[in-house]
C-alpha atoms as a PDB file:
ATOM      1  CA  UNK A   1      89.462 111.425  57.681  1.00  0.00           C
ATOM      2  CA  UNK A   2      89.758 110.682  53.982  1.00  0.00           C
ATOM      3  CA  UNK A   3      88.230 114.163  53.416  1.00  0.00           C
ATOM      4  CA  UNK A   4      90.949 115.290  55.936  1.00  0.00           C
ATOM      5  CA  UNK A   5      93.323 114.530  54.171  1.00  0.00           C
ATOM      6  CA  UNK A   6      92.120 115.204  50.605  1.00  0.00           C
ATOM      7  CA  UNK A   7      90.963 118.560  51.029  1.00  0.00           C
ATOM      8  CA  UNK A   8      92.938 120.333  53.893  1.00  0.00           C
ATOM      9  CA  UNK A   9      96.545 117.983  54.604  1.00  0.00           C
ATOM     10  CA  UNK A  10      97.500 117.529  50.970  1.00  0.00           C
ATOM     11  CA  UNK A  11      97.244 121.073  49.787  1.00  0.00           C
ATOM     12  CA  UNK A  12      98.841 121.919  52.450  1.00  0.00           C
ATOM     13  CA  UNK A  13     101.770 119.587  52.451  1.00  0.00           C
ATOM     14  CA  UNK A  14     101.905 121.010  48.711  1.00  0.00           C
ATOM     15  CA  UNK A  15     101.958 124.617  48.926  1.00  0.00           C
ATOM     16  CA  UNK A  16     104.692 124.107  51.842  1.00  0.00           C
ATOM     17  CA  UNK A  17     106.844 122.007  50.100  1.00  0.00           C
ATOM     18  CA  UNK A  18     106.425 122.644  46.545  1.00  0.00           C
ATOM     19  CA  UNK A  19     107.435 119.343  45.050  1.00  0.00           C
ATOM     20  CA  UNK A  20     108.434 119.528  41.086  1.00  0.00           C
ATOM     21  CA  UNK A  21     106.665 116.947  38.950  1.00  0.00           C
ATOM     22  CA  UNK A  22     107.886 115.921  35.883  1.00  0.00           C
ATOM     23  CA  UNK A  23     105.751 113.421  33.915  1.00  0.00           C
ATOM     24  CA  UNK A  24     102.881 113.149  35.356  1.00  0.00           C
ATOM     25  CA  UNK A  25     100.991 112.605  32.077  1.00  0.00           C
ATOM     26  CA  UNK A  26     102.493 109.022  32.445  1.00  0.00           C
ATOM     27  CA  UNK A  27     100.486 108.168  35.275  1.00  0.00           C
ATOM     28  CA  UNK A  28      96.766 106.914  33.787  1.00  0.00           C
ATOM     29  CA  UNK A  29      94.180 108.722  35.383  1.00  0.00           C
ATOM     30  CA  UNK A  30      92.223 105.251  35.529  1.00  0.00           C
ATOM     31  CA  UNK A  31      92.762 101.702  35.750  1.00  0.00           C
ATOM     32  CA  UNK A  32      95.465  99.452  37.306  1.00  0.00           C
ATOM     33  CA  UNK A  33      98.865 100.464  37.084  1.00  0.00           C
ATOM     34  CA  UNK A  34     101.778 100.296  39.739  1.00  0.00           C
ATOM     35  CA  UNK A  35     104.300 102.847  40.782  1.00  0.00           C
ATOM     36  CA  UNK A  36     107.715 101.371  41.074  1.00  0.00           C
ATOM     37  CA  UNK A  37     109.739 103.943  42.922  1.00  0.00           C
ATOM     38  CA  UNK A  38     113.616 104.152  44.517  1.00  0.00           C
ATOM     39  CA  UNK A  39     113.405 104.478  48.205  1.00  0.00           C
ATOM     40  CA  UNK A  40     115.092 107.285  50.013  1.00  0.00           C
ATOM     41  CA  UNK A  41     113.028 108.227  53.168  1.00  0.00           C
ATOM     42  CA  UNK A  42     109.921 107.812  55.188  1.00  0.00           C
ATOM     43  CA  UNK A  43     108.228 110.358  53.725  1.00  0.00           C
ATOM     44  CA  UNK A  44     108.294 108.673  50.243  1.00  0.00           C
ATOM     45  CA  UNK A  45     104.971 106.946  50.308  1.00  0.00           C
ATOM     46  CA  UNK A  46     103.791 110.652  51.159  1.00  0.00           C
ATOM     47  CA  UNK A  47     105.508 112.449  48.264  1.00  0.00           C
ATOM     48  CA  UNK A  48     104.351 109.750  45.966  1.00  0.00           C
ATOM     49  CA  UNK A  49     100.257 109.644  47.127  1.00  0.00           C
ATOM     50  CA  UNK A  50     100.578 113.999  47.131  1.00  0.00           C
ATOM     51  CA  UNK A  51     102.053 113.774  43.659  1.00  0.00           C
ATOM     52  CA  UNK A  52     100.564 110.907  41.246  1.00  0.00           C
ATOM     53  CA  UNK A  53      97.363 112.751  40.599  1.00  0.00           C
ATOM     54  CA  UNK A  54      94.874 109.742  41.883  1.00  0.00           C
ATOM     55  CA  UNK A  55      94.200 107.537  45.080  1.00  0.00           C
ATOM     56  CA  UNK A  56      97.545 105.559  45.412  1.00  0.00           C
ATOM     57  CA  UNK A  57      97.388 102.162  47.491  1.00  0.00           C
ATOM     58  CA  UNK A  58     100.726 100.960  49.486  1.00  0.00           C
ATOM     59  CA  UNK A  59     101.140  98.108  51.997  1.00  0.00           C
ATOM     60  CA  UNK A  60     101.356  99.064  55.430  1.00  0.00           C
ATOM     61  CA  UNK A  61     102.028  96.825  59.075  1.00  0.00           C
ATOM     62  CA  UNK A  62      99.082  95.400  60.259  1.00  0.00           C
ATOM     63  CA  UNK A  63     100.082  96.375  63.391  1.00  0.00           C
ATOM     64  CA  UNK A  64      99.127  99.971  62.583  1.00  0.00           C
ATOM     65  CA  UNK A  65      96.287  99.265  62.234  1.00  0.00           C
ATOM     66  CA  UNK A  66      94.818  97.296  65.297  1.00  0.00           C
ATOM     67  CA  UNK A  67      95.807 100.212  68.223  1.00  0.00           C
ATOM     68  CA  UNK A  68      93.416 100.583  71.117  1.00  0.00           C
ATOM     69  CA  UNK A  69      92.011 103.381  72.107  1.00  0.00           C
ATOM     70  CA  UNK A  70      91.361 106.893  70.683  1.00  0.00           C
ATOM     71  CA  UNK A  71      94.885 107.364  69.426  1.00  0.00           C
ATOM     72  CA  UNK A  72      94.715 103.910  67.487  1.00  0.00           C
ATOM     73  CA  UNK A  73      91.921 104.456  66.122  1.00  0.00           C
ATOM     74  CA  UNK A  74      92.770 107.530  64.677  1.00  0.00           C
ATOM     75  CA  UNK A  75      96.480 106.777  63.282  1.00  0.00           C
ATOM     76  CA  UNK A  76      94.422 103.174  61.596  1.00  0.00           C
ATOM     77  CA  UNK A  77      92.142 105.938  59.862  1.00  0.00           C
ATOM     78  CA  UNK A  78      95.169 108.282  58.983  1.00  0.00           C
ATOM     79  CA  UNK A  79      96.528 105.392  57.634  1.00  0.00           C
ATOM     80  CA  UNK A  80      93.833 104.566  55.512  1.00  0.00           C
ATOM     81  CA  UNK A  81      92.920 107.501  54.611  1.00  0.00           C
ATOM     82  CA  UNK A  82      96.120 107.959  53.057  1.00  0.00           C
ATOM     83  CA  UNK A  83      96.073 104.774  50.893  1.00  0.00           C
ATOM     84  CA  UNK A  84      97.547 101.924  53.097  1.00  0.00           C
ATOM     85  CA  UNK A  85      96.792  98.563  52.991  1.00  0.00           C
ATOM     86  CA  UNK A  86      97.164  96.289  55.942  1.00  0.00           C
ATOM     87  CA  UNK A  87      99.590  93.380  55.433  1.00  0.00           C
ATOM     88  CA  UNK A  88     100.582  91.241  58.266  1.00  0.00           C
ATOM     89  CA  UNK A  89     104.547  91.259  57.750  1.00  0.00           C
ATOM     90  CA  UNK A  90     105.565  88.988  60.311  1.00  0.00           C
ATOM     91  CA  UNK A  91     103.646  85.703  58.879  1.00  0.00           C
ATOM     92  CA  UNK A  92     105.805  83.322  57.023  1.00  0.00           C
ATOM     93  CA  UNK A  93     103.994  83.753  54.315  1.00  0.00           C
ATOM     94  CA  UNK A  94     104.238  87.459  54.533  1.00  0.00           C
ATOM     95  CA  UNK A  95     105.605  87.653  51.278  1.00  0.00           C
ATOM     96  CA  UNK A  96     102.031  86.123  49.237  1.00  0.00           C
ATOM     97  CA  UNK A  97     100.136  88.047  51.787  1.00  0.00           C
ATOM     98  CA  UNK A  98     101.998  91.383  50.357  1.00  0.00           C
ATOM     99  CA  UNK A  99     101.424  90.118  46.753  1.00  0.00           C
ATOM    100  CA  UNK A 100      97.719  89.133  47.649  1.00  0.00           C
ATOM    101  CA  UNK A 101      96.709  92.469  49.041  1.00  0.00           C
ATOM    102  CA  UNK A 102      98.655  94.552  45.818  1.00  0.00           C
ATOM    103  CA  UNK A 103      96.804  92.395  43.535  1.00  0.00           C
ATOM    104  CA  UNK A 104      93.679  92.771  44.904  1.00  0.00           C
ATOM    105  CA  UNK A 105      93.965  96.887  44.731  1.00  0.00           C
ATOM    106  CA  UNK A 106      95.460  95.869  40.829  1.00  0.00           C
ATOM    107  CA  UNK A 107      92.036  93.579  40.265  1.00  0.00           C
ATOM    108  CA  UNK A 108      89.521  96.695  41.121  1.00  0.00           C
ATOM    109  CA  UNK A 109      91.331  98.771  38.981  1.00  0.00           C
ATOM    110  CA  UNK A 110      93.512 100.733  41.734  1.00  0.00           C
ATOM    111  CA  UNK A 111      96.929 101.956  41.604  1.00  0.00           C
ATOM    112  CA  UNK A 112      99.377 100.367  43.703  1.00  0.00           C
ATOM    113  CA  UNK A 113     103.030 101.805  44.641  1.00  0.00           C
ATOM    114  CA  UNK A 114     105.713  99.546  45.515  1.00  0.00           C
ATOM    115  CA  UNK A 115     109.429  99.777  46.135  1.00  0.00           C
ATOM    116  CA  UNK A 116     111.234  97.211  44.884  1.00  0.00           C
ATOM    117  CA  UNK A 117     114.218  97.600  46.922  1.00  0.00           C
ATOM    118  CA  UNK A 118     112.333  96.431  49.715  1.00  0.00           C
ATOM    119  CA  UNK A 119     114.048  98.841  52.022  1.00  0.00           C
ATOM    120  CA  UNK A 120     115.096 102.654  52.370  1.00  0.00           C
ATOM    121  CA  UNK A 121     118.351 102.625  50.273  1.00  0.00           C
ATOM    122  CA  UNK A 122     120.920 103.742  52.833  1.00  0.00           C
ATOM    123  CA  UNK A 123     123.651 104.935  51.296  1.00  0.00           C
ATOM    124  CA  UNK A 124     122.361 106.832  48.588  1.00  0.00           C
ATOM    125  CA  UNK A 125     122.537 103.900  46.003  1.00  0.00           C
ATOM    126  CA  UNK A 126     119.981 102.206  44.023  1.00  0.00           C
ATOM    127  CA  UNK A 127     119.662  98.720  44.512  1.00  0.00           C
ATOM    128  CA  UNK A 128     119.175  95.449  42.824  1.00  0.00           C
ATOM    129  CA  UNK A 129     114.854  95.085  42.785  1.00  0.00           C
ATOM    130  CA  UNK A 130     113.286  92.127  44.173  1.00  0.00           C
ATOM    131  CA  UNK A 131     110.790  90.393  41.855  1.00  0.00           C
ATOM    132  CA  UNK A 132     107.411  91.394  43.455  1.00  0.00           C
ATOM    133  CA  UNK A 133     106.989  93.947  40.842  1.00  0.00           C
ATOM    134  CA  UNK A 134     107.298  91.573  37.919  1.00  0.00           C
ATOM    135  CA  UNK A 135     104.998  89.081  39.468  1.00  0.00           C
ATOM    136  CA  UNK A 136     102.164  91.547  39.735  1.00  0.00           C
ATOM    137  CA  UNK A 137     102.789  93.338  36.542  1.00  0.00           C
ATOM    138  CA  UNK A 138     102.927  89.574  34.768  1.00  0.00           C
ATOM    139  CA  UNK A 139      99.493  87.985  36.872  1.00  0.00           C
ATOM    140  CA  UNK A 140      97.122  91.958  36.155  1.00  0.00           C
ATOM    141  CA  UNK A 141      98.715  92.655  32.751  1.00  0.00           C
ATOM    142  CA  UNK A 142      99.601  96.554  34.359  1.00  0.00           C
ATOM    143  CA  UNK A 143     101.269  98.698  33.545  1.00  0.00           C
ATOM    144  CA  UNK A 144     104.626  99.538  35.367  1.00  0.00           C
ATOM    145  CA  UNK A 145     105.372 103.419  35.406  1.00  0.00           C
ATOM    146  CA  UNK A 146     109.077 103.684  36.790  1.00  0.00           C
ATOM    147  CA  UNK A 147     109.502 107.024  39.603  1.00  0.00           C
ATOM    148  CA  UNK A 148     112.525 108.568  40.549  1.00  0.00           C
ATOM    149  CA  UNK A 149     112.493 110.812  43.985  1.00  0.00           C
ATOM    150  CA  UNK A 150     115.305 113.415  44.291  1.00  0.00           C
ATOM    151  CA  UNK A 151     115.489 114.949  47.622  1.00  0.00           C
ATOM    152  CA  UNK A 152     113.379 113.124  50.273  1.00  0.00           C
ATOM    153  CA  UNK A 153     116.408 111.877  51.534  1.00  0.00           C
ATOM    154  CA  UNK A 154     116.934 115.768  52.752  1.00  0.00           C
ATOM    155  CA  UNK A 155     113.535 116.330  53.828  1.00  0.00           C
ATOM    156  CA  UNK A 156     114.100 113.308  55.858  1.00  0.00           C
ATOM    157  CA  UNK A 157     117.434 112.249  56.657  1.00  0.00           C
ATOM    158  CA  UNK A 158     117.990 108.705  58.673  1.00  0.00           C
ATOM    159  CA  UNK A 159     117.708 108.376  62.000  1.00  0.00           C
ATOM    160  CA  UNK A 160     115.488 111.848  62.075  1.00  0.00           C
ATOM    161  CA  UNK A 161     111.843 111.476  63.009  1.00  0.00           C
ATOM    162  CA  UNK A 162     110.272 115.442  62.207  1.00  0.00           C
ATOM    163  CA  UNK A 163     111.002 116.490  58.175  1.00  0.00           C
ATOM    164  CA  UNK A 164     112.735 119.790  57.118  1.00  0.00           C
ATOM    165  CA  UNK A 165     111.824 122.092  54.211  1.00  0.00           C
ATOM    166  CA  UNK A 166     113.656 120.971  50.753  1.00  0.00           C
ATOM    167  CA  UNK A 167     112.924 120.954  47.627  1.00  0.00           C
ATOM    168  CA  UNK A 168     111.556 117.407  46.098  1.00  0.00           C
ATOM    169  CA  UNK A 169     111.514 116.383  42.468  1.00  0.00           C
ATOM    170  CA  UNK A 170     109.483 113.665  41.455  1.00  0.00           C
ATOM    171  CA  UNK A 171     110.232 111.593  38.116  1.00  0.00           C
ATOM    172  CA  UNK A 172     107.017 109.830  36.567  1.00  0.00           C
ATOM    173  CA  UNK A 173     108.928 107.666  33.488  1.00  0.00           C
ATOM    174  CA  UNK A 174     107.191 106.375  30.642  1.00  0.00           C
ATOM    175  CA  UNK A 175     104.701 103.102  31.124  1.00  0.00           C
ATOM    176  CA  UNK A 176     106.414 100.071  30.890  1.00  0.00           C
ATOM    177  CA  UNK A 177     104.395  97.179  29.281  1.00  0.00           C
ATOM    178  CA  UNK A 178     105.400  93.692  29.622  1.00  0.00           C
ATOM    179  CA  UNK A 179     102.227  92.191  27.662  1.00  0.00           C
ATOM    180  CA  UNK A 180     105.140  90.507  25.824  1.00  0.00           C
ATOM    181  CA  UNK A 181     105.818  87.942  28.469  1.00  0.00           C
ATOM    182  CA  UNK A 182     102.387  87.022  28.793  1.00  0.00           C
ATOM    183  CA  UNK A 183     101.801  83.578  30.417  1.00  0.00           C
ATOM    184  CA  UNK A 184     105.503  83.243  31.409  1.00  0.00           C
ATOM    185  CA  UNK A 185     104.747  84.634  35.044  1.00  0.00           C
ATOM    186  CA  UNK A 186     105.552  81.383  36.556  1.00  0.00           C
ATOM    187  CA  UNK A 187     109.044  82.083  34.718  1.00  0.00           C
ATOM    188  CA  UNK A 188     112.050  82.837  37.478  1.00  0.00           C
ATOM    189  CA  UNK A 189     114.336  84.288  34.638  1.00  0.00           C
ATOM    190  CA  UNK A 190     111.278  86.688  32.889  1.00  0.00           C
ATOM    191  CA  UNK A 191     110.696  87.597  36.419  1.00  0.00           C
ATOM    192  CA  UNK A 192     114.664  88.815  36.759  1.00  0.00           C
ATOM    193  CA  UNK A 193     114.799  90.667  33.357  1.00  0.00           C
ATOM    194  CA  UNK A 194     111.068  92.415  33.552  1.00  0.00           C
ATOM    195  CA  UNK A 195     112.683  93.439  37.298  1.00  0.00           C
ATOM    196  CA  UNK A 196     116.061  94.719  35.718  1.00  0.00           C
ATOM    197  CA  UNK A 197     114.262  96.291  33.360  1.00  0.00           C
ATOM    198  CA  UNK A 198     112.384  98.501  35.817  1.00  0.00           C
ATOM    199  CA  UNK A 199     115.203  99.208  38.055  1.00  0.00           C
ATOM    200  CA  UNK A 200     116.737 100.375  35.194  1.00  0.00           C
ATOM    201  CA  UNK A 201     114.397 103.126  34.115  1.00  0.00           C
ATOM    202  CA  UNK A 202     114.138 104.070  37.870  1.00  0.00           C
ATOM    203  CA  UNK A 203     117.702 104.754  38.092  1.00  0.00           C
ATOM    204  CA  UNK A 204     117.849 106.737  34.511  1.00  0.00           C
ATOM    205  CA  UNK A 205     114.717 108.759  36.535  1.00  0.00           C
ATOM    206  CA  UNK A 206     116.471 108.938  40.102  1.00  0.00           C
ATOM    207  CA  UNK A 207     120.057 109.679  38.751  1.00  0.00           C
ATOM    208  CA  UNK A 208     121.521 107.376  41.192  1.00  0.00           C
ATOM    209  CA  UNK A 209     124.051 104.916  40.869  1.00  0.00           C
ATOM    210  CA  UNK A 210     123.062 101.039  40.722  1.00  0.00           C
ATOM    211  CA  UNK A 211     124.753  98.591  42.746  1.00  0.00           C
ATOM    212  CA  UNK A 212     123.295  95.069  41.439  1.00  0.00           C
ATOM    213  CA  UNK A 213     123.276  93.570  45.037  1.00  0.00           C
ATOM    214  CA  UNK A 214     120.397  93.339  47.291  1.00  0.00           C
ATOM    215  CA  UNK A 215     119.828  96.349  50.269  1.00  0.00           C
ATOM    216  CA  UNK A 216     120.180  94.438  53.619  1.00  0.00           C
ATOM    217  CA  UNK A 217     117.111  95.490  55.327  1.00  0.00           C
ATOM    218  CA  UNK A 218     117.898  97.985  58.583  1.00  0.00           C
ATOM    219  CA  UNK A 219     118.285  96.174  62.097  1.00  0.00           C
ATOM    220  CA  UNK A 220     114.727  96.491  64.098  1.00  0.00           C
END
């Protein structure tokens, strides 16, 4: 499956689509660093694994990946294959679980892509980040490289399940080190500005407007 989709469904997906990269010398071709992205449709984690020039990992429901049968099986090695992790989102302690797994892909010198949003932004805005992305920049010491997607939203718009042809630019932004705050992780307030920070560069990337107030996740 993982040659699947390596050799056949991404150069395909590409030549169809076409997506414009800018930046994508800012992504290290090796070594931990996360992708901190806005969050305008489904097919993000897509565009973003296509684009980023190396094996991307992103957290995924466990529930994916536990299906019976032929057709489980299969969409829990599509799923894979495409760089998700398994996280087990309805725990109470979801939340370390989702930090445990990133680090983990961080620790073996993986890429990891997170939204820090939390949720697909739904009204076109960018959002006030949640701190996840400072906490595993601050506890690996990588690199944060800020990405702005233009267009997904039209490839995918909510409440549609099949995409549509458009035009997607993707924004790879400078590396953003915060080596400076070293040993202040357990900090709430270095947290906050190393956040802010990010969210900052992704909406100078995304050209969206920033609304510093958290994006009430969708109803079920």
């Amino acid at each position: 499956m993982h040659l699947l989709v390596r050799w056949l469904l991404a150069p395909l997906a590409r030549f169809i689509y076409r997506p414009v990269v800018h930046g994508a010398e800012f992504v290290p071709r090796e070594g931990p660093v996360i992708l901190a992205s806005n969050h305008r449709a489904a097919v993000d984690t897509a565009v973003i694994a296509l684009t980023a020039g190396r094996p991307v990992s992103f957290l995924g429901k466990a529930e994916y990946f536990v299906g019976k049968g032929l057709r489980g099986r299969a969409l829990a090695s599509f799923l894979s294959a495409l760089g998700y992790v398994p996280v087990d989102r309805a725990n109470a302690k979801a939340g370390l679980a989702a930090l445990h797994a990133a680090r983990e892909v961080l620790d073996a010198g993986g890429a990891f892509a997170i939204y820090p949003e939390g949720t697909r932004s739904l009204d076109g805005r960018l959002h006030r980040g949640h701190t996840g992305v400072a906490s595993l920049a601050l506890a690996t010491g990588a690199p944060v490289v800020p990405v702005g997607l233009i267009g997904t939203e039209r490839v995918q718009p909510v409440g549609k399940r099949l995409p549509r042809l458009h035009r997607v630019v993707v924004r790879f932004g400078q590396p953003l080190d915060f080596s400076r705050y070293e040993g202040l992780e357990g900090s709430s307030a270095i947290r906050r500005a190393a956040t802010d920070e990010v969210m900052d560069a992704i909406a100078r990337l995304s050209h969206q407007e920033y609304v510093d107030t958290y994006h009430e996740r969708p109803a079920a």
